[in-house]
C-alpha atoms as a PDB file:
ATOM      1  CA  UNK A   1      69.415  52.470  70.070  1.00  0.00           C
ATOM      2  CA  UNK A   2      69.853  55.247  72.365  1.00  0.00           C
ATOM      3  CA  UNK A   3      70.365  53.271  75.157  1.00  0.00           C
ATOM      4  CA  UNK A   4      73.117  51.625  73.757  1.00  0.00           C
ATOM      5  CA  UNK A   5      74.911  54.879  72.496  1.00  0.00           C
ATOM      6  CA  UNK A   6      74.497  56.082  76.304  1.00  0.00           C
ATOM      7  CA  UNK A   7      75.992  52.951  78.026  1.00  0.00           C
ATOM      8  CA  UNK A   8      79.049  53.040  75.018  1.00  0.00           C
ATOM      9  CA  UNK A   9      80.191  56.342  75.881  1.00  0.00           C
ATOM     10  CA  UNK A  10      79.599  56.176  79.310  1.00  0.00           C
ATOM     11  CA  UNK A  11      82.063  53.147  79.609  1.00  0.00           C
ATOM     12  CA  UNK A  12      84.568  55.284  77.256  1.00  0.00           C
ATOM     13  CA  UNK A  13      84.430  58.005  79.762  1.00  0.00           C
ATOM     14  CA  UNK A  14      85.058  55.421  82.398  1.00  0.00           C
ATOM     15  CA  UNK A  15      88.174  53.847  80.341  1.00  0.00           C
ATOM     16  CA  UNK A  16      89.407  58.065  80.004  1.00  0.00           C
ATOM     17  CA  UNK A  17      89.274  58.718  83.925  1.00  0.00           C
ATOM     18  CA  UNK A  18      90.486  55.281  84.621  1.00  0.00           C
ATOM     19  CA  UNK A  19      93.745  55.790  81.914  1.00  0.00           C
ATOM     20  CA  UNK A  20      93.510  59.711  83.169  1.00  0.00           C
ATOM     21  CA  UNK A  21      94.395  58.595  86.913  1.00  0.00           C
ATOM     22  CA  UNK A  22      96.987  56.062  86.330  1.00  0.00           C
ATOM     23  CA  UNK A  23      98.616  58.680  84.335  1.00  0.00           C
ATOM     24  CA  UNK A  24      98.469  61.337  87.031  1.00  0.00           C
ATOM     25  CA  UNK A  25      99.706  59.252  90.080  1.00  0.00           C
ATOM     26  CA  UNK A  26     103.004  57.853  90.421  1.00  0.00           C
ATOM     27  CA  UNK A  27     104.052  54.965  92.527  1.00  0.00           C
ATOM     28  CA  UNK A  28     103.960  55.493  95.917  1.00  0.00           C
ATOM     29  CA  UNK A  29     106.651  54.137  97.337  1.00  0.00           C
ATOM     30  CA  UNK A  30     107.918  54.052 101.163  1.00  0.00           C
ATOM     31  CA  UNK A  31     111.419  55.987  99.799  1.00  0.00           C
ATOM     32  CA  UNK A  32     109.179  58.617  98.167  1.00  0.00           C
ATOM     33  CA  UNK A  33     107.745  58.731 101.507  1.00  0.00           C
ATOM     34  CA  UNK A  34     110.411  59.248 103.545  1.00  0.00           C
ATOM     35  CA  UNK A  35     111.945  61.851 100.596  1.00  0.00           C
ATOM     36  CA  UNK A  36     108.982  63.760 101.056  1.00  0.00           C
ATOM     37  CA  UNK A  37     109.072  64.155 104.516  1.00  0.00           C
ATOM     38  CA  UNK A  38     112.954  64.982 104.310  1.00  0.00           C
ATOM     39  CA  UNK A  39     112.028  67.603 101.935  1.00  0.00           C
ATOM     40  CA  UNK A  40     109.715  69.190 103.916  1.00  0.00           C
ATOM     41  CA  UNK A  41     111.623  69.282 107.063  1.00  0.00           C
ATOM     42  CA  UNK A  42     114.242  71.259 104.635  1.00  0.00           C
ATOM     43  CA  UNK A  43     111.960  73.682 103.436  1.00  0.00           C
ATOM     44  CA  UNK A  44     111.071  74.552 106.953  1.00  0.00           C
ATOM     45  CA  UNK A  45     114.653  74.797 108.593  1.00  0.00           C
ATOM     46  CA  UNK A  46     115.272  76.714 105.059  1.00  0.00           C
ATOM     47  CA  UNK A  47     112.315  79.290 105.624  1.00  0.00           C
ATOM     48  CA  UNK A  48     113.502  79.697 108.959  1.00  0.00           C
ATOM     49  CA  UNK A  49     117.276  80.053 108.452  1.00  0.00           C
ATOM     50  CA  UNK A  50     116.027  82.691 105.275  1.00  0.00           C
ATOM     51  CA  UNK A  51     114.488  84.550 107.979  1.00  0.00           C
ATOM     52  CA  UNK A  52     116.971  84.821 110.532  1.00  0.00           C
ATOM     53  CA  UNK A  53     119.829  85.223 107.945  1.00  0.00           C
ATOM     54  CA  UNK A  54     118.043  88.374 106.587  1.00  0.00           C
ATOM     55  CA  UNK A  55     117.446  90.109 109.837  1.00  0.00           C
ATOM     56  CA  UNK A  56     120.903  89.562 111.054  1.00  0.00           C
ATOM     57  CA  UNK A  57     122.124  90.791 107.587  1.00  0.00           C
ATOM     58  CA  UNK A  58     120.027  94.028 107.563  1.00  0.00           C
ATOM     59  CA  UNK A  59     121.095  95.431 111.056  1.00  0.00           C
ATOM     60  CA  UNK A  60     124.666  95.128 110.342  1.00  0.00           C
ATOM     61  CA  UNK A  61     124.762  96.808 107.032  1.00  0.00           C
ATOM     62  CA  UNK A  62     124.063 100.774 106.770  1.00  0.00           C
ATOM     63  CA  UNK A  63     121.390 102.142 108.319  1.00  0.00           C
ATOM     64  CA  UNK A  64     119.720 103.061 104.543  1.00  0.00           C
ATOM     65  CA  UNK A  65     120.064  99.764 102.733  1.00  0.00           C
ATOM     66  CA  UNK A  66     118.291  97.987 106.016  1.00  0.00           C
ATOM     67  CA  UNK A  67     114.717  97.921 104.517  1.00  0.00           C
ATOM     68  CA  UNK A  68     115.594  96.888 101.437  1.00  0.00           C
ATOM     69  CA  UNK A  69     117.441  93.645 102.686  1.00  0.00           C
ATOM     70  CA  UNK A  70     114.562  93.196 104.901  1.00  0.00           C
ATOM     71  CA  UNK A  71     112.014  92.816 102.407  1.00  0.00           C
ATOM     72  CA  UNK A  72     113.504  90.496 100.273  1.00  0.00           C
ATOM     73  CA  UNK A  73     112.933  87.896 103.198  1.00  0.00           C
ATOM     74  CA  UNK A  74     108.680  86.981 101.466  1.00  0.00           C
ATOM     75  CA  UNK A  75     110.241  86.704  97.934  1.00  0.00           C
ATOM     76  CA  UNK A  76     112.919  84.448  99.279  1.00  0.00           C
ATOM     77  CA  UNK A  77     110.848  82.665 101.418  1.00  0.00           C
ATOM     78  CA  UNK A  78     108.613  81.918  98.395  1.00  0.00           C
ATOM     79  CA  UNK A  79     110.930  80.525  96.691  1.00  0.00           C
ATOM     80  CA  UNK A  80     112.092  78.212  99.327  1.00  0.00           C
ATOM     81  CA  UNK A  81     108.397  77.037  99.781  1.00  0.00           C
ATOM     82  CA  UNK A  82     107.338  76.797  96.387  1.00  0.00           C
ATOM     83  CA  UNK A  83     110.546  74.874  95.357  1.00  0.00           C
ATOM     84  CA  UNK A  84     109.913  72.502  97.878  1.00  0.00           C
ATOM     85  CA  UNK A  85     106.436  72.056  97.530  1.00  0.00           C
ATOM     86  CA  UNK A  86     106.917  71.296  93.331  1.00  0.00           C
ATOM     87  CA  UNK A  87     109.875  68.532  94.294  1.00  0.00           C
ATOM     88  CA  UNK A  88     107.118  66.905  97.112  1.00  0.00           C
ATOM     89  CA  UNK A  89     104.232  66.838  94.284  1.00  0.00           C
ATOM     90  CA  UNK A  90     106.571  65.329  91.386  1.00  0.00           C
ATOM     91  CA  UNK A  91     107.404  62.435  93.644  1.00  0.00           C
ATOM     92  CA  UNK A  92     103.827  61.387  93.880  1.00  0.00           C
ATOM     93  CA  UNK A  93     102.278  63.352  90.474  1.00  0.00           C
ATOM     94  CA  UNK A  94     103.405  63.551  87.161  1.00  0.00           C
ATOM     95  CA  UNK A  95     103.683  66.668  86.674  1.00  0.00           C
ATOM     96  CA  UNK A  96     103.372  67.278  82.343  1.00  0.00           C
ATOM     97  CA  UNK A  97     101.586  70.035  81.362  1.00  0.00           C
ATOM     98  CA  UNK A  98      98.015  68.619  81.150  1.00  0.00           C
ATOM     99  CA  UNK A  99      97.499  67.230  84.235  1.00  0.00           C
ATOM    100  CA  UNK A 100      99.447  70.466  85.911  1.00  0.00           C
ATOM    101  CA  UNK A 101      96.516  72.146  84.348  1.00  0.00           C
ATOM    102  CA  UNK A 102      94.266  69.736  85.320  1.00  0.00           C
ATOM    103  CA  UNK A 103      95.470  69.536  89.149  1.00  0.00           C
ATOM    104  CA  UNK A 104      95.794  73.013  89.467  1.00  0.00           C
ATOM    105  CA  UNK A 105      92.382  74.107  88.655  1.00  0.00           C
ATOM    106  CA  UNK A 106      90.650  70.712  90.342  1.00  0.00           C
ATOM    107  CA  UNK A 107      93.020  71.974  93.808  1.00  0.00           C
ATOM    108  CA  UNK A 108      92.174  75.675  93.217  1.00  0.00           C
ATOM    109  CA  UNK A 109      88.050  74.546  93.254  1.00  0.00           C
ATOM    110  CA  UNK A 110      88.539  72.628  96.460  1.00  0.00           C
ATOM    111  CA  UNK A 111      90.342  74.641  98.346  1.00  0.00           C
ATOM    112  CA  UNK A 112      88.111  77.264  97.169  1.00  0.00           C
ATOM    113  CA  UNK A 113      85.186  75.583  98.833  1.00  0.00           C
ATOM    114  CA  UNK A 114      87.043  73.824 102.025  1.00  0.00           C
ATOM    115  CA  UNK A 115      89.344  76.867 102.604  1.00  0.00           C
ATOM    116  CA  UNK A 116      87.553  80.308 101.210  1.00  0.00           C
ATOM    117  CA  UNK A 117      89.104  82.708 104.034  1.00  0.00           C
ATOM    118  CA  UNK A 118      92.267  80.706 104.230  1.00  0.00           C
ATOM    119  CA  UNK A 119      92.638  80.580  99.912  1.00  0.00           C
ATOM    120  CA  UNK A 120      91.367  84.300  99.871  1.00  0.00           C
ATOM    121  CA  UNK A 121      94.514  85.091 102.448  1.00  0.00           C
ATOM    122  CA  UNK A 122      97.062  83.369 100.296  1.00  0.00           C
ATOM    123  CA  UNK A 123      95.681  85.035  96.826  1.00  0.00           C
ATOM    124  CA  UNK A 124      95.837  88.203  98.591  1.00  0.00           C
ATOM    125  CA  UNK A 125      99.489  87.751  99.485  1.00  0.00           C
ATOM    126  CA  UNK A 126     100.555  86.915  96.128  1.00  0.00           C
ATOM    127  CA  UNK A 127      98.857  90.126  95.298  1.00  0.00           C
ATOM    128  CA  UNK A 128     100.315  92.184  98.215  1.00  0.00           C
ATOM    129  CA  UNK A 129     104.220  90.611  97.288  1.00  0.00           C
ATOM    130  CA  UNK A 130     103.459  91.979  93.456  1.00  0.00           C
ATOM    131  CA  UNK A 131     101.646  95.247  94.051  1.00  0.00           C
ATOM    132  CA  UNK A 132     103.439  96.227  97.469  1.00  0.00           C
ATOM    133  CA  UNK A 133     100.870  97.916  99.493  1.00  0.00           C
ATOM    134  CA  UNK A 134     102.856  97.201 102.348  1.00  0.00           C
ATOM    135  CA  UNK A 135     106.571  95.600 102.742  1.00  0.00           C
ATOM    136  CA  UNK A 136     108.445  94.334 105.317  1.00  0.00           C
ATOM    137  CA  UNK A 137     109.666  97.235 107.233  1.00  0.00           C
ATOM    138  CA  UNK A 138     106.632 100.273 106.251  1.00  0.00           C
ATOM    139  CA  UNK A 139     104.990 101.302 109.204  1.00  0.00           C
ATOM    140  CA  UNK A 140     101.365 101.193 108.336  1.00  0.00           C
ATOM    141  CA  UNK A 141      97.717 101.498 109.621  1.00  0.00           C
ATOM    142  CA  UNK A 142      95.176  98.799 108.601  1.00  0.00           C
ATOM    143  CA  UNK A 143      91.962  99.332 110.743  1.00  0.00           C
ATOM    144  CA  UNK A 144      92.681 100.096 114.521  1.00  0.00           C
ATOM    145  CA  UNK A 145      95.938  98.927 114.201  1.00  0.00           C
ATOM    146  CA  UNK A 146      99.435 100.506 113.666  1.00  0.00           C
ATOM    147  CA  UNK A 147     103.103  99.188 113.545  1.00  0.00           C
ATOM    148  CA  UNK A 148     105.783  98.566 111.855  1.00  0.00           C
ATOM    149  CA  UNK A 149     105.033  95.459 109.227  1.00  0.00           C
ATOM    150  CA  UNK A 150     107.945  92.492 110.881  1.00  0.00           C
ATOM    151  CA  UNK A 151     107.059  89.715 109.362  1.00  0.00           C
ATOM    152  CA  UNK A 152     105.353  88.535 105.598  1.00  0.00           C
ATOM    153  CA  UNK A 153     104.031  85.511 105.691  1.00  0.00           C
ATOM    154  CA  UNK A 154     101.839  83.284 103.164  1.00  0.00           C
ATOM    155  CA  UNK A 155      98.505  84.024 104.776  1.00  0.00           C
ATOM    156  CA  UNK A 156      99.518  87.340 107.120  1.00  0.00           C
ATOM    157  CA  UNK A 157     101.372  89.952 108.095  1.00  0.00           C
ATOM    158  CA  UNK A 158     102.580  90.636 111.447  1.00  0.00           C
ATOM    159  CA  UNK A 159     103.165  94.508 113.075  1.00  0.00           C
ATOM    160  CA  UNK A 160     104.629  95.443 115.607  1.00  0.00           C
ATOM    161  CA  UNK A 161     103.055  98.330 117.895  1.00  0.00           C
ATOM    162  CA  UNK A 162     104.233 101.553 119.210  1.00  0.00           C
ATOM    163  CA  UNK A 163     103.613 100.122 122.282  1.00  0.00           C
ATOM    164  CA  UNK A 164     105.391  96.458 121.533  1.00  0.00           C
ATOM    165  CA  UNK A 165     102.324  94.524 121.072  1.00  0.00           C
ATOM    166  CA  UNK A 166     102.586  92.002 117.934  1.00  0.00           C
ATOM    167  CA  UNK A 167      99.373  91.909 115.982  1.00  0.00           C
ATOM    168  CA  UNK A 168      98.666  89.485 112.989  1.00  0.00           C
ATOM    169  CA  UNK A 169      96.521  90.440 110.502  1.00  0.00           C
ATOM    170  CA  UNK A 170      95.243  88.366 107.237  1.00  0.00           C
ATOM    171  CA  UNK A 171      96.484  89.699 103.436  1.00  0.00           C
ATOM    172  CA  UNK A 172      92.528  89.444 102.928  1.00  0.00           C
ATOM    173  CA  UNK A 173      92.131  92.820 104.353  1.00  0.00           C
ATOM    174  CA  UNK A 174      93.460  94.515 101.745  1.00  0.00           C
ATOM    175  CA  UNK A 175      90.130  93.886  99.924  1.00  0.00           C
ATOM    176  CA  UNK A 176      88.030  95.565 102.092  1.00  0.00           C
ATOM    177  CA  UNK A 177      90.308  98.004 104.194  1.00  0.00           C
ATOM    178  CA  UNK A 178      92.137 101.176 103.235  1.00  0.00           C
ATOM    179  CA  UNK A 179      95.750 100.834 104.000  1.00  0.00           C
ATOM    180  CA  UNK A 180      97.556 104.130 105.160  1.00  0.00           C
ATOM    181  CA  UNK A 181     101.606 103.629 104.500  1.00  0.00           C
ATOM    182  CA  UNK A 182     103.878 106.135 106.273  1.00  0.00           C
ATOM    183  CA  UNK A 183     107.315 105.416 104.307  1.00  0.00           C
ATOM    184  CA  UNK A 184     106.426 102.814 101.392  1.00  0.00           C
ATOM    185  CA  UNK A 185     109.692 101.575 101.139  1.00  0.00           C
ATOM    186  CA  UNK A 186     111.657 104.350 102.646  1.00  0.00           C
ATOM    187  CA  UNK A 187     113.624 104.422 105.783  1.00  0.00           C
ATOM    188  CA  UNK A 188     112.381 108.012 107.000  1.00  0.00           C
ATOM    189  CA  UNK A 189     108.973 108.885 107.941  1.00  0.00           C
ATOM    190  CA  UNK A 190     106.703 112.329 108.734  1.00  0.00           C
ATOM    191  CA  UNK A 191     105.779 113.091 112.032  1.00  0.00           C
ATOM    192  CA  UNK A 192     103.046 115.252 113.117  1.00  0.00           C
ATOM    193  CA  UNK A 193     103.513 116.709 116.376  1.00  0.00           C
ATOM    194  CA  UNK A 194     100.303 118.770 117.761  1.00  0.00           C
ATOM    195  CA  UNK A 195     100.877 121.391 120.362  1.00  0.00           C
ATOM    196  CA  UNK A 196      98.118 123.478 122.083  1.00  0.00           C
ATOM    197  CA  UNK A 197      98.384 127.267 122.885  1.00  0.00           C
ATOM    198  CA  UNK A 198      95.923 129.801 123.847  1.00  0.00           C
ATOM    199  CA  UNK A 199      94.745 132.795 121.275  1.00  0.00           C
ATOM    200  CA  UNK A 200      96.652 135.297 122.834  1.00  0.00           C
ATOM    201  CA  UNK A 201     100.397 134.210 122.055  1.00  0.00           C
ATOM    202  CA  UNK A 202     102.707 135.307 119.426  1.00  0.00           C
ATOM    203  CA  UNK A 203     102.185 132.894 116.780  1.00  0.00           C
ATOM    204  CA  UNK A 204     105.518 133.827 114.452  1.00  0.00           C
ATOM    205  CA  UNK A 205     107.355 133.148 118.296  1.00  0.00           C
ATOM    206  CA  UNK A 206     105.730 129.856 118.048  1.00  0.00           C
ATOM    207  CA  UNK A 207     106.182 128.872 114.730  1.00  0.00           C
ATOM    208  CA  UNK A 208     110.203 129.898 115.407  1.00  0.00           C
ATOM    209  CA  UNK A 209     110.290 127.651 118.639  1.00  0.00           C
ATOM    210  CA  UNK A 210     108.627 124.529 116.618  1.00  0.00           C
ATOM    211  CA  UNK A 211     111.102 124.836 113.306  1.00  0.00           C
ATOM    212  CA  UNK A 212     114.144 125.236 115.292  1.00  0.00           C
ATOM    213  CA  UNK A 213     112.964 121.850 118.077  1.00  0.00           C
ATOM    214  CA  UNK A 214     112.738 120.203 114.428  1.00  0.00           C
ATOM    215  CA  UNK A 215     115.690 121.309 112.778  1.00  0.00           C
ATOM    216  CA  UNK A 216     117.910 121.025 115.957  1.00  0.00           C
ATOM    217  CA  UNK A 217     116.940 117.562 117.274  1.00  0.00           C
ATOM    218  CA  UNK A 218     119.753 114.204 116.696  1.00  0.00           C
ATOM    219  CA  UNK A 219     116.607 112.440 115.160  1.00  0.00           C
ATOM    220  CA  UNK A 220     115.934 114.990 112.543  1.00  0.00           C
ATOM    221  CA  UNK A 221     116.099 114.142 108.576  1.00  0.00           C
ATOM    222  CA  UNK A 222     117.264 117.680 107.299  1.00  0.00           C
ATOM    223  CA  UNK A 223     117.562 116.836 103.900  1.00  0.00           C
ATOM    224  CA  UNK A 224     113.588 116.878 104.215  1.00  0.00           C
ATOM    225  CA  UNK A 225     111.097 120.417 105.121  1.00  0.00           C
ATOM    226  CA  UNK A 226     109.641 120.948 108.323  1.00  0.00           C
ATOM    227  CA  UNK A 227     105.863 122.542 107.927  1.00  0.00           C
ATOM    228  CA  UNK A 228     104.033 124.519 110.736  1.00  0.00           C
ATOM    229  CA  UNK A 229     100.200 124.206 110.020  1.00  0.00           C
ATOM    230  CA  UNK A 230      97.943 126.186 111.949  1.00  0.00           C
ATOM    231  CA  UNK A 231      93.911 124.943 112.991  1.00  0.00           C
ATOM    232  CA  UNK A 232      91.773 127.830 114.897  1.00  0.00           C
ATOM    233  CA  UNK A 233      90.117 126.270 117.683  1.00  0.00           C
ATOM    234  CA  UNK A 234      87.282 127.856 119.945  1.00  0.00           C
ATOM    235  CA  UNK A 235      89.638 126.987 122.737  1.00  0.00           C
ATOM    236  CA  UNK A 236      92.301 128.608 121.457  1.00  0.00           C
ATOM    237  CA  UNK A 237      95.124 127.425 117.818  1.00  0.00           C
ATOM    238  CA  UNK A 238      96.256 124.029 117.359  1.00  0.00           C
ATOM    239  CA  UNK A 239     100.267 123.957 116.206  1.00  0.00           C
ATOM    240  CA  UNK A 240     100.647 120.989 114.004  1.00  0.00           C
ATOM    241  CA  UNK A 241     104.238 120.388 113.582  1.00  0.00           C
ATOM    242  CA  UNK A 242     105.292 118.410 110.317  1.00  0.00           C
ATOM    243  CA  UNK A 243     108.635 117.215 110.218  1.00  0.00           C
ATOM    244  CA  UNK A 244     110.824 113.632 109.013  1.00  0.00           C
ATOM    245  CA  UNK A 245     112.650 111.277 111.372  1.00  0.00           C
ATOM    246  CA  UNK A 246     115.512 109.923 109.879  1.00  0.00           C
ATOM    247  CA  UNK A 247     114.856 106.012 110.786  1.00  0.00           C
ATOM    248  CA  UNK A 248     111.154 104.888 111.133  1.00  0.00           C
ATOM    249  CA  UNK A 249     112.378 103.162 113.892  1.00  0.00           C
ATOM    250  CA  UNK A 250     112.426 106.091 116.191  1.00  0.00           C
ATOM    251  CA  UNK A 251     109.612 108.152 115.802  1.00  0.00           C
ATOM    252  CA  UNK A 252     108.287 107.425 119.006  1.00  0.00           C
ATOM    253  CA  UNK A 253     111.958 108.481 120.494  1.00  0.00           C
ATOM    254  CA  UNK A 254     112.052 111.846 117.678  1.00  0.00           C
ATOM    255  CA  UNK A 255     108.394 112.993 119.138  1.00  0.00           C
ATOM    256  CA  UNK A 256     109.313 112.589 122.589  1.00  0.00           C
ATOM    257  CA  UNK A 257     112.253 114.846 122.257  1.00  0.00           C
ATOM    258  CA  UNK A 258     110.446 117.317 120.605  1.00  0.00           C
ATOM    259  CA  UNK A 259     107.847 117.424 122.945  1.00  0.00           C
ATOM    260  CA  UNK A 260     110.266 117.992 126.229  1.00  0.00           C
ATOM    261  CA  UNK A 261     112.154 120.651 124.239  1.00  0.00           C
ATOM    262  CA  UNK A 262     109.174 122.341 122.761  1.00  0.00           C
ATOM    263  CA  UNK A 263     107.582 122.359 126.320  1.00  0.00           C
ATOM    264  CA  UNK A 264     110.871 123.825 127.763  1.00  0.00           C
ATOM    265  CA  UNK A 265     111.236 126.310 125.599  1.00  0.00           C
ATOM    266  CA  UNK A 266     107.181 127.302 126.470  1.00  0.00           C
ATOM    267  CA  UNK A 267     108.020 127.519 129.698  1.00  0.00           C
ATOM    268  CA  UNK A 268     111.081 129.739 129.353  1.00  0.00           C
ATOM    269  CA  UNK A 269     109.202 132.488 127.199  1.00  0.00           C
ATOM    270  CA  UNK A 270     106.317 131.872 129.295  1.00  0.00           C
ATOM    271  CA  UNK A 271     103.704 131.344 126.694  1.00  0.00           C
ATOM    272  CA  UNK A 272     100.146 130.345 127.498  1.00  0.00           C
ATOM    273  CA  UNK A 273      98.024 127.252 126.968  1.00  0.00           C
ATOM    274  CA  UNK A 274      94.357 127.084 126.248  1.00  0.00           C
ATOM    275  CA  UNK A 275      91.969 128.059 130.032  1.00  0.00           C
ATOM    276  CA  UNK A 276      91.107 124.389 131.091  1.00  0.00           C
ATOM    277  CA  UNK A 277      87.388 126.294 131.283  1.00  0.00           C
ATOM    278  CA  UNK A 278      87.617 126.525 127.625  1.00  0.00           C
ATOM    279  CA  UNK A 279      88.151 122.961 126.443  1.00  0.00           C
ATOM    280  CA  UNK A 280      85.224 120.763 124.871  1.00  0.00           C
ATOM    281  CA  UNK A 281      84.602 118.094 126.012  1.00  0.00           C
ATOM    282  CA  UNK A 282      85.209 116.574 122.349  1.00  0.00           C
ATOM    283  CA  UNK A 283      87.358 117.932 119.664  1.00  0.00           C
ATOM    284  CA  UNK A 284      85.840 121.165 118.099  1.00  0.00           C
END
């Protein structure tokens, strides 16, 4: 008796899957076919076009709306991908609302298993485009590495380097490494400047020299406060300057003038750095 109740609902379930598939799938057809690849090729000329419409757009309007034009480029490119990819799937799926449940969570366990880093990337991306750790245009530090962030993509993020390098690095870092953000979002950033003198100058001379390099450079947000910290050294005090470049783009250009007139102005009023005797051999 049991054994019959067993083989019964056995060949129910087999009937269910069997009625369960033919609902799922449509026809496939060689016009859905060639649709489908049409589509595609769309999405991808689309994504790209998205991209090189945006950057265009955001260096020729003012300099302060640039970074917000720039990073609506990963919502829009979103949109493009996920449109696309939902008119591919309804040519071949039927897409009602149980078996969008249904392939959605069967997709989400495979990929799971066949994809982990790759899946853990794109999850982390959606998370990054809603929570905004980092946005195209922030100039951040994630491990060894920091740049401005150039590009959002589905599984990365590419910076570029002070020095011009690009380096791509996966949204699944974000779960295990702290990410340091010099603007979030805004166009200017601080800069910390460090200059070395011996104990024996004036430091109020200093301090003067520092806030008015700061105040008196092209590159210089004055709507923001310049700061002169102080560190006593063995080897003699460490002058950190603290001041706000007005376009992320050019602190390395802001400290570079501030270094050359900082030094100038040293070397007019004659002020000492730290005996070469003195130095450790490693930060102290």
């Amino acid at each position: 008796m049991n054994q019959e109740l067993i083989n019964i609902l056995a060949q129910i379930n087999l009937s269910e899957i069997g009625k369960d598939s033919q609902s799922l799938l449509r026809d496939i057809t060689l016009s859905k076919i060639t649709q489908a690849f049409f589509i595609s090729i769309a999405a991808y000329w689309g994504a790209i076009i998205c991209e090189k419409f945006i950057n265009w757009l955001s260096e020729r309007v003012p300099t302060q709306y640039r970074i917000g034009i720039k990073q609506s480029l990963p919502i829009l490119r979103a949109i493009v991908l996920i449109s696309a990819s939902v008119t591919v799937l309804n040519l071949f799926v039927n897409l009602s609302t149980n078996n969008l449940l249904a392939l959605t969570g069967t997709t989400a366990v495979a990929l799971g298993f066949a994809f982990k880093d790759y899946a853990s990337s794109v999850i982390a991306g959606l998370v990054a485009l809603l929570e905004a750790p980092y946005r195209v245009g922030d100039r951040i530090a994630i491990g060894d590495y920091y740049g401005e962030v150039v590009d959002f993509g589905l599984r990365e993020i590419r910076l570029t380097t002070p020095d011009d390098n690009i380096v791509t690095i996966p949204h699944n870092k974000i779960w295990t490494d702290a990410i340091a953000n010099s603007n979030n979002g805004q166009l200017e950033i601080q800069v910390i400047t460090d200059f070395y003198l011996s104990h024996r100058v004036d430091i109020q001379q200093v301090v003067d020299i520092l806030r008015q390099a700061a105040y008196t450079s092209k590159y210089n947000q004055v709507k923001l406060p310049v700061v002169v910290a102080l560190e006593e050294k063995r080897w003699g005090t460490l002058f950190h300057l603290k001041s706000y470049v007005m376009d992320a783009r050019e602190e390395m250009a802001y400290k570079t003038d501030l270094i050359k007139r900082v030094k100038q102005a040293f070397a007019r009023m004659n002020l000492a750095y730290p005996v070469v005797s003195d130095l450790p051999t490693t930060e102290s």
